[in-house]
PDB file of N, CA and C in Angstrom:
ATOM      1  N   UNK A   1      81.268 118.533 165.898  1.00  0.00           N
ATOM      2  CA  UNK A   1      80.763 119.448 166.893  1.00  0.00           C
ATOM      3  C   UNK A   1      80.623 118.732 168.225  1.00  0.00           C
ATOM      4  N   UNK A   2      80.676 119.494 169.435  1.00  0.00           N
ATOM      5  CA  UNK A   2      80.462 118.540 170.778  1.00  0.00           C
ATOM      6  C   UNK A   2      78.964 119.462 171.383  1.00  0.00           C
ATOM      7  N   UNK A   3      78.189 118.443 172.304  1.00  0.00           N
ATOM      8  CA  UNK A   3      77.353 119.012 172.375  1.00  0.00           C
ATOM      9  C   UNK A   3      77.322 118.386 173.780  1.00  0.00           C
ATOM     10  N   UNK A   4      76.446 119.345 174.894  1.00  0.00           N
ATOM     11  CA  UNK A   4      76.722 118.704 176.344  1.00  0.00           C
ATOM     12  C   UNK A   4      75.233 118.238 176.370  1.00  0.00           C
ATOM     13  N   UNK A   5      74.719 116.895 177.148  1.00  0.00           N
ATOM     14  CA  UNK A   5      73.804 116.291 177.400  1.00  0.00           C
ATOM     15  C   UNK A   5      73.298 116.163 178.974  1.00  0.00           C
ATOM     16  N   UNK A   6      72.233 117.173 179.016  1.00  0.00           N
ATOM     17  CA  UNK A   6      72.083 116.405 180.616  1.00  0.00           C
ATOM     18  C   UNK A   6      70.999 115.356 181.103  1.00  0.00           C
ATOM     19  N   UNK A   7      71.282 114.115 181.598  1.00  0.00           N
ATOM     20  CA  UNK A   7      70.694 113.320 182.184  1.00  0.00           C
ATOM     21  C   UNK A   7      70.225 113.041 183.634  1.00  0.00           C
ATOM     22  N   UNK A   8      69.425 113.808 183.814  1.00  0.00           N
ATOM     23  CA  UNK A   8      69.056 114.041 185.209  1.00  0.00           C
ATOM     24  C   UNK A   8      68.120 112.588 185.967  1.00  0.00           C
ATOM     25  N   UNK A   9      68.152 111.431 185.243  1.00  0.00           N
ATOM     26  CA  UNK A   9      67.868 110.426 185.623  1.00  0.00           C
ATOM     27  C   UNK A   9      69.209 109.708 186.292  1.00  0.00           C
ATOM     28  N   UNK A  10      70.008 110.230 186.176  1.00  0.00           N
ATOM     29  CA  UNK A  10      71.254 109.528 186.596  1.00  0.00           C
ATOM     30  C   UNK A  10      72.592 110.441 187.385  1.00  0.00           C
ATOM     31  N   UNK A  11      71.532 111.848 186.788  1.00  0.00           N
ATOM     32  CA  UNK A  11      72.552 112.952 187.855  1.00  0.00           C
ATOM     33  C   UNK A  11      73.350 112.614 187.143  1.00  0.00           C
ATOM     34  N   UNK A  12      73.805 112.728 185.624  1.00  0.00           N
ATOM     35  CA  UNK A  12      75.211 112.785 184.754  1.00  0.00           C
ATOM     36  C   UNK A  12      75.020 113.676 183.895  1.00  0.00           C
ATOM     37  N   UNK A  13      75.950 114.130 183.721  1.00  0.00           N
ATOM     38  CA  UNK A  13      76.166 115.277 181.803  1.00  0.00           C
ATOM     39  C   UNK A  13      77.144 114.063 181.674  1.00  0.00           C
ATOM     40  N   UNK A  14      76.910 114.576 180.015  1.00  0.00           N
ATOM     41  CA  UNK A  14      77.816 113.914 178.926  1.00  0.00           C
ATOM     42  C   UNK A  14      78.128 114.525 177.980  1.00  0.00           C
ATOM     43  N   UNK A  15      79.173 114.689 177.267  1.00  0.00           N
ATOM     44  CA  UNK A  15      79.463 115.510 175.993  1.00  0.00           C
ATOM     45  C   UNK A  15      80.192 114.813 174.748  1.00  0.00           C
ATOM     46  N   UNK A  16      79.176 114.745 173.801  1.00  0.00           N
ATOM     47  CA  UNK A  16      79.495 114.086 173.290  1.00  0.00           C
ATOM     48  C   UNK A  16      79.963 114.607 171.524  1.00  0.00           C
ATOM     49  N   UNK A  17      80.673 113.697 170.965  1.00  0.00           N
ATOM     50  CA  UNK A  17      81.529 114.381 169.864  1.00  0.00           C
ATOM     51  C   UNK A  17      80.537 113.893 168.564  1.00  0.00           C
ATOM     52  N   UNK A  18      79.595 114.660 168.282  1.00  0.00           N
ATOM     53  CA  UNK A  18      78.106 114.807 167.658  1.00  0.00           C
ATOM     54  C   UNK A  18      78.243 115.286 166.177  1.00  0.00           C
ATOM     55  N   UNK A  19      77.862 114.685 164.868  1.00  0.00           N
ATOM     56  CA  UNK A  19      77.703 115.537 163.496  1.00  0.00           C
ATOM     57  C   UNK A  19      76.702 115.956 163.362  1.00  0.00           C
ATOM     58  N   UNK A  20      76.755 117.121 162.762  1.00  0.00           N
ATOM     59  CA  UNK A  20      75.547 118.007 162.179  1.00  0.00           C
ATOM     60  C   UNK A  20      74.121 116.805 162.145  1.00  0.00           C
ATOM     61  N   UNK A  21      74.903 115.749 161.314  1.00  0.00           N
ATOM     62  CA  UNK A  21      73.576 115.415 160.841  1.00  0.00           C
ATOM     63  C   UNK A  21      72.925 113.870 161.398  1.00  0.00           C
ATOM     64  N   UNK A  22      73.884 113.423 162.861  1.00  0.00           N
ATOM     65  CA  UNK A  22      72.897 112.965 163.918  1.00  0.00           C
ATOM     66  C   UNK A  22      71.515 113.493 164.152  1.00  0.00           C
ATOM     67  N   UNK A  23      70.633 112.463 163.929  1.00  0.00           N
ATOM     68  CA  UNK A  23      69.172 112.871 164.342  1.00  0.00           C
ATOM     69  C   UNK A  23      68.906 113.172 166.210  1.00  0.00           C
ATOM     70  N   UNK A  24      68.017 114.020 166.435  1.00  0.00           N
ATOM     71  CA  UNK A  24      67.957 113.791 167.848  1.00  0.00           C
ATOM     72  C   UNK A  24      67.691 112.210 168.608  1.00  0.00           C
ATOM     73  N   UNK A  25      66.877 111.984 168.219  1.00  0.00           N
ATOM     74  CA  UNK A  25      67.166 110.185 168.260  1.00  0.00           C
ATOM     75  C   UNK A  25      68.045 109.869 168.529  1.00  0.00           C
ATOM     76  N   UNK A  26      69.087 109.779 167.827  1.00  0.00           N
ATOM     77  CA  UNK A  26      70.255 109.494 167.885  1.00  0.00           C
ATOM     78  C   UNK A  26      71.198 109.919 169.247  1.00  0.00           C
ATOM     79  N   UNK A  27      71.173 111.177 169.452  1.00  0.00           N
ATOM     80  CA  UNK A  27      71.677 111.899 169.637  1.00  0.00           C
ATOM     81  C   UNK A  27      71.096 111.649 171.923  1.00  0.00           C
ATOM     82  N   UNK A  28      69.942 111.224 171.756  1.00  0.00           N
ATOM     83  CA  UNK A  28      69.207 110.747 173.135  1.00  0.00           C
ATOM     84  C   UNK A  28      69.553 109.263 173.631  1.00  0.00           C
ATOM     85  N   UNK A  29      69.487 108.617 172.215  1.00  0.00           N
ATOM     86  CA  UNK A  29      70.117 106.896 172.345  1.00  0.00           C
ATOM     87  C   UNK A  29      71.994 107.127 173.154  1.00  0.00           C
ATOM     88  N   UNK A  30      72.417 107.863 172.522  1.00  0.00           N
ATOM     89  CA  UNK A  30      74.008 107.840 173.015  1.00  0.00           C
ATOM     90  C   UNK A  30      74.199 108.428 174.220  1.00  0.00           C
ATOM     91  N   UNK A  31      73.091 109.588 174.877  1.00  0.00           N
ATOM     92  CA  UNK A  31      73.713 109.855 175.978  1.00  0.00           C
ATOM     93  C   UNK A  31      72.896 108.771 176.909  1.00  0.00           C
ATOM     94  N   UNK A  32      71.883 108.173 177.010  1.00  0.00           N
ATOM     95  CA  UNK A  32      71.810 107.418 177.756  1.00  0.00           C
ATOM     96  C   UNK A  32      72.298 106.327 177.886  1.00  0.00           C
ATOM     97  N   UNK A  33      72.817 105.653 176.643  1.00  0.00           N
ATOM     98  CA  UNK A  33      74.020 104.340 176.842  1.00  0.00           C
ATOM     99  C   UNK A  33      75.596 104.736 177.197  1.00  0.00           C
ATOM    100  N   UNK A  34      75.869 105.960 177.189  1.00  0.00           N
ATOM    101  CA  UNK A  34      76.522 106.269 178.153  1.00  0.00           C
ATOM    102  C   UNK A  34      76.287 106.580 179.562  1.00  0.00           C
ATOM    103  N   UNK A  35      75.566 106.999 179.721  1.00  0.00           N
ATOM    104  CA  UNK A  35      75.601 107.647 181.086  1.00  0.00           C
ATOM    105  C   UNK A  35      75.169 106.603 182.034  1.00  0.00           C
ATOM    106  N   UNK A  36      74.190 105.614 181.335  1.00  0.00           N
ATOM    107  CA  UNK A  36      73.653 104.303 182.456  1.00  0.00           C
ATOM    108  C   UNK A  36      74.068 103.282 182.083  1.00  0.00           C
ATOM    109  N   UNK A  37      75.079 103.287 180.938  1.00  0.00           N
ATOM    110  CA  UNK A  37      75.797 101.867 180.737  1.00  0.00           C
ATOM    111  C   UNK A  37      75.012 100.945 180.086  1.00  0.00           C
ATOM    112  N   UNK A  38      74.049 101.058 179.869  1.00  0.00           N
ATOM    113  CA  UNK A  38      73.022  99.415 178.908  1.00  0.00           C
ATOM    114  C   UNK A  38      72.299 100.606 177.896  1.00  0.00           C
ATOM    115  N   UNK A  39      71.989  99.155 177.802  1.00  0.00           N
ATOM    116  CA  UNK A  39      70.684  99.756 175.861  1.00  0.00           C
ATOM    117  C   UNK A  39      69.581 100.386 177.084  1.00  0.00           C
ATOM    118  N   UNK A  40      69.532 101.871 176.560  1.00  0.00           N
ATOM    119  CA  UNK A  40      68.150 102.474 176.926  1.00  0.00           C
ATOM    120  C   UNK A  40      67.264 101.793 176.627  1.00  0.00           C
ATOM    121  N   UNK A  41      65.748 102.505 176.981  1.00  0.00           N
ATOM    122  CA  UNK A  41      64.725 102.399 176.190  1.00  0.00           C
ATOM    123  C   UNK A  41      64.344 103.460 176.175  1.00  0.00           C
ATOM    124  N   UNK A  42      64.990 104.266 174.778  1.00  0.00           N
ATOM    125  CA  UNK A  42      64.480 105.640 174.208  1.00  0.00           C
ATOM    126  C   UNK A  42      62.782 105.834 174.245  1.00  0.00           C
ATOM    127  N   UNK A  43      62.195 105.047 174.552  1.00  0.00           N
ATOM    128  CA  UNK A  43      60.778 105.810 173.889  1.00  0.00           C
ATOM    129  C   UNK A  43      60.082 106.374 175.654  1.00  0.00           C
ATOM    130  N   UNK A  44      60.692 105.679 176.737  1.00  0.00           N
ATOM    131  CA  UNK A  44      60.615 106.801 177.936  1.00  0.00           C
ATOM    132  C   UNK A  44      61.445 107.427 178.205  1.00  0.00           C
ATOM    133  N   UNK A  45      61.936 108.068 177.192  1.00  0.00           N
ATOM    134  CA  UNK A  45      62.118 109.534 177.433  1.00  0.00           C
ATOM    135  C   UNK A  45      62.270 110.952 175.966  1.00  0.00           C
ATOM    136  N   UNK A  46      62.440 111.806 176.477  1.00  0.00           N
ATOM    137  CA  UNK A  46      62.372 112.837 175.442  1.00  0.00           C
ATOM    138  C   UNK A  46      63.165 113.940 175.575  1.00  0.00           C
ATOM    139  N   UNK A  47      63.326 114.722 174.719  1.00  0.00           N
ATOM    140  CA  UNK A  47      64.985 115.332 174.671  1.00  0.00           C
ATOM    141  C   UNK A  47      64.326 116.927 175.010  1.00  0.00           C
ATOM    142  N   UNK A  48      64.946 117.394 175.341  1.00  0.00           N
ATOM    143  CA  UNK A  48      64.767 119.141 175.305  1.00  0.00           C
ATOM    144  C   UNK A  48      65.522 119.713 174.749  1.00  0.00           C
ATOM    145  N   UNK A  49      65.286 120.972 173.759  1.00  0.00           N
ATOM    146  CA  UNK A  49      66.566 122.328 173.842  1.00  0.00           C
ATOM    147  C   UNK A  49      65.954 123.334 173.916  1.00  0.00           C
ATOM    148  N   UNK A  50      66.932 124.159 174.538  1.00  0.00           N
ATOM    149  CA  UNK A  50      66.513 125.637 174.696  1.00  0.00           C
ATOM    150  C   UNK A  50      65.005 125.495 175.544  1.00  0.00           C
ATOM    151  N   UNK A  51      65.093 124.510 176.533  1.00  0.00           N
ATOM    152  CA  UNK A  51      63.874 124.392 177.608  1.00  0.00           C
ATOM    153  C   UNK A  51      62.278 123.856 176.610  1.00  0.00           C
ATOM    154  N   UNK A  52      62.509 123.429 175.631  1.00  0.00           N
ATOM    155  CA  UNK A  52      60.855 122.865 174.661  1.00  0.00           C
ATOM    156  C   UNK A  52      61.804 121.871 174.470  1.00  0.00           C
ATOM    157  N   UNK A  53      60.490 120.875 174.144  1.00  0.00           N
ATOM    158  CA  UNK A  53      60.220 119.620 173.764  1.00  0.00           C
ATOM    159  C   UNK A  53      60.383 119.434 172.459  1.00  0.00           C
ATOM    160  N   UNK A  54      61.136 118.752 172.241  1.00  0.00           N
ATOM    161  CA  UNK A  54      62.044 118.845 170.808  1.00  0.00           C
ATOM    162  C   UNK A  54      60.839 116.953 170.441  1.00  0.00           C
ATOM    163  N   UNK A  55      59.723 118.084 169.679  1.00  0.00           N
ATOM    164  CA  UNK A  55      58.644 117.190 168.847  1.00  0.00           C
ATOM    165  C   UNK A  55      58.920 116.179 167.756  1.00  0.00           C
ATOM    166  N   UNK A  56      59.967 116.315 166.874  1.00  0.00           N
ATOM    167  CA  UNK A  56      60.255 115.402 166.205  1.00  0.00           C
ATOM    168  C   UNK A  56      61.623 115.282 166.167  1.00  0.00           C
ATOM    169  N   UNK A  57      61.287 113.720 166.901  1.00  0.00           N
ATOM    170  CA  UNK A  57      63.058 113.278 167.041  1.00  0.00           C
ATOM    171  C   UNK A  57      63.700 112.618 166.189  1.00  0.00           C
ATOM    172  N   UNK A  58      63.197 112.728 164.786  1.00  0.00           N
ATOM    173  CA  UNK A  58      63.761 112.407 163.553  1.00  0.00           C
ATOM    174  C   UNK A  58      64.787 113.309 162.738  1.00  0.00           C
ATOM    175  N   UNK A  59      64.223 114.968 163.470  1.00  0.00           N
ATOM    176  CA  UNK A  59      65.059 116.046 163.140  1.00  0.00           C
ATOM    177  C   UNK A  59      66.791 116.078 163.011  1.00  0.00           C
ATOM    178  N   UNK A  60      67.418 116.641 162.503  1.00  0.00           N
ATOM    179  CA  UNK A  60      68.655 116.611 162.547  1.00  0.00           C
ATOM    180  C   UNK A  60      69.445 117.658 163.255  1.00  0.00           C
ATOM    181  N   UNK A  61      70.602 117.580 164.081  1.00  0.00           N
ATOM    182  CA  UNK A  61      70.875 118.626 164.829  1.00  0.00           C
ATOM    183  C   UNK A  61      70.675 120.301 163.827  1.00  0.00           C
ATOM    184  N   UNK A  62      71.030 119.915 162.416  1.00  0.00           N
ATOM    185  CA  UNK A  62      71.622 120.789 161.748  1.00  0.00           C
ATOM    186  C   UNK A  62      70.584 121.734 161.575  1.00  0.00           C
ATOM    187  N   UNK A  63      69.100 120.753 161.741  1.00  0.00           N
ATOM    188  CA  UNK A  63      67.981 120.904 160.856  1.00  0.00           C
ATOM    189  C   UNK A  63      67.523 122.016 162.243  1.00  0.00           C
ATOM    190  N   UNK A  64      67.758 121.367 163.394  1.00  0.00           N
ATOM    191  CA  UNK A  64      67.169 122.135 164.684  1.00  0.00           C
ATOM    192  C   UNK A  64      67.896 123.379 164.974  1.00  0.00           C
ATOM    193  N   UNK A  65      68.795 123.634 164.348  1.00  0.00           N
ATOM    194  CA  UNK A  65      69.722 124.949 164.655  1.00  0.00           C
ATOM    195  C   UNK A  65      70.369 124.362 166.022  1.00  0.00           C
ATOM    196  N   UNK A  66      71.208 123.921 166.139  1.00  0.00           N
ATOM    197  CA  UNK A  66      71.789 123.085 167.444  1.00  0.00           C
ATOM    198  C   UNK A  66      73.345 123.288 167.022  1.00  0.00           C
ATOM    199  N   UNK A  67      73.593 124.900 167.748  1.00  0.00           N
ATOM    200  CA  UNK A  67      75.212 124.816 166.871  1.00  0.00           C
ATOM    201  C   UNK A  67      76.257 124.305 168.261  1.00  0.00           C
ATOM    202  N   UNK A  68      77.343 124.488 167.983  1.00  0.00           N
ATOM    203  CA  UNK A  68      78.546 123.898 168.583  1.00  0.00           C
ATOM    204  C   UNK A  68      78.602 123.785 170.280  1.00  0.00           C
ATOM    205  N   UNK A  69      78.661 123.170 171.178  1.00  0.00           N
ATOM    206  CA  UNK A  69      79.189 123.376 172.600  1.00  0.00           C
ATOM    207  C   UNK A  69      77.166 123.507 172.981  1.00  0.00           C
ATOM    208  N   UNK A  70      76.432 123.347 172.512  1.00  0.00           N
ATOM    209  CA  UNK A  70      75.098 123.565 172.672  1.00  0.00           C
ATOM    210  C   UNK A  70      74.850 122.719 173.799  1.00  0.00           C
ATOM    211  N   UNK A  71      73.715 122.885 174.842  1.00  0.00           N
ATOM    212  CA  UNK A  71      73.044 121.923 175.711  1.00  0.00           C
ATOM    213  C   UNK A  71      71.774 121.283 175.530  1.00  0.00           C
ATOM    214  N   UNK A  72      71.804 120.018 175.575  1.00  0.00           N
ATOM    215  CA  UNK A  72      70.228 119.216 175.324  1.00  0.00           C
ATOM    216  C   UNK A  72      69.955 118.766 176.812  1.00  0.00           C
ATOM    217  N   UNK A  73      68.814 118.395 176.841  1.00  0.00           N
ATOM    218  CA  UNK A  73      68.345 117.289 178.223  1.00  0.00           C
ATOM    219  C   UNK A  73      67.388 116.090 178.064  1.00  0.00           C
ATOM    220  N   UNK A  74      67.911 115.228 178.298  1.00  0.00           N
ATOM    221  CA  UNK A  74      67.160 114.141 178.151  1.00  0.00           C
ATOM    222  C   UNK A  74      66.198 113.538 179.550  1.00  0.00           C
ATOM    223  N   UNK A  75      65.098 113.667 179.215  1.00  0.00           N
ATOM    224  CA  UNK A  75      64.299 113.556 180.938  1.00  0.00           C
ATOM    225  C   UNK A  75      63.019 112.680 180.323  1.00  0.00           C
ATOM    226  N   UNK A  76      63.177 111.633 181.399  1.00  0.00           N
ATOM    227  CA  UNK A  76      62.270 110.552 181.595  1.00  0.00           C
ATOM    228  C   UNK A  76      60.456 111.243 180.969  1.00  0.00           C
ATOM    229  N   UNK A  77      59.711 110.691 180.464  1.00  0.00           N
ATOM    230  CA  UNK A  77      58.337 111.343 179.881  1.00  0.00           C
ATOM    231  C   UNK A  77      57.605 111.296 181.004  1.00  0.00           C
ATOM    232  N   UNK A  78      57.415 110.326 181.971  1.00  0.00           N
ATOM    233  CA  UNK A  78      56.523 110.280 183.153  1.00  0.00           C
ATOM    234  C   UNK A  78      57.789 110.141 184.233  1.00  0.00           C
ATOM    235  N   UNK A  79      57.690 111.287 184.957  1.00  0.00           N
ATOM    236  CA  UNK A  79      58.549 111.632 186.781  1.00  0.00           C
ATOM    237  C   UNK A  79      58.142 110.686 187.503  1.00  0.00           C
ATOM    238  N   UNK A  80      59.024 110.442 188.489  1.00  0.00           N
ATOM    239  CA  UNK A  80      58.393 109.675 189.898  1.00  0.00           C
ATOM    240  C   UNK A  80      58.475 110.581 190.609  1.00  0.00           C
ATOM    241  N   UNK A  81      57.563 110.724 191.884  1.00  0.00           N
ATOM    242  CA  UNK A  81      57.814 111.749 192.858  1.00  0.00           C
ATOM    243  C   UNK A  81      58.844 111.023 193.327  1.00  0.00           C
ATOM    244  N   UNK A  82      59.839 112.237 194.764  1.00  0.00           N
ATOM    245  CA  UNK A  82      60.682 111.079 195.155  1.00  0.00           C
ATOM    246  C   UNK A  82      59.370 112.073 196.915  1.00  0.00           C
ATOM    247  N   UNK A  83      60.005 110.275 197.331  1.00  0.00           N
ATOM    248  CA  UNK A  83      59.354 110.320 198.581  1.00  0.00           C
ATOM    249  C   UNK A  83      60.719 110.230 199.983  1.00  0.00           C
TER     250      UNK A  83
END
């Protein structure tokens, strides 16, 4: 399945070629080592679908109802204002 990722820390989407049974975890780790090039550090940040806070990121896409061509967002847990 492909699923589009947006990373608004970097002003990138990504789409990535995703199985059912990638955890969201998973699924947050890959678009940010794509999109910024190094090892994240997943634990500032947190994934969205369908606009909520996707609470346990142990879940599996399959498990979240997350079907084909779907959109997630991955956004930093604490914003900076911009000045």
């Amino acid at each position: 399945m492909k699923i589009r990722v947006s990373v608004p820390e970097v002003w990138d989407n990504v789409e990535l070629a995703a199985e059912p049974e990638w955890t969201v975890e998973r699924v947050k780790y890959e678009a940010l080592a794509t999109t910024t090039g190094r090892t994240p550090d997943g634990a500032a940040f947190e994934v969205k679908f369908r606009g909520a806070k996707v609470l346990d990121e142990s879940a599996t896409l399959a498990k979240l109802g997350v079907p084909d061509n779907a959109a997630l967002i991955v956004l930093r847990i604490k914003r900076e204002p911009v000045r």
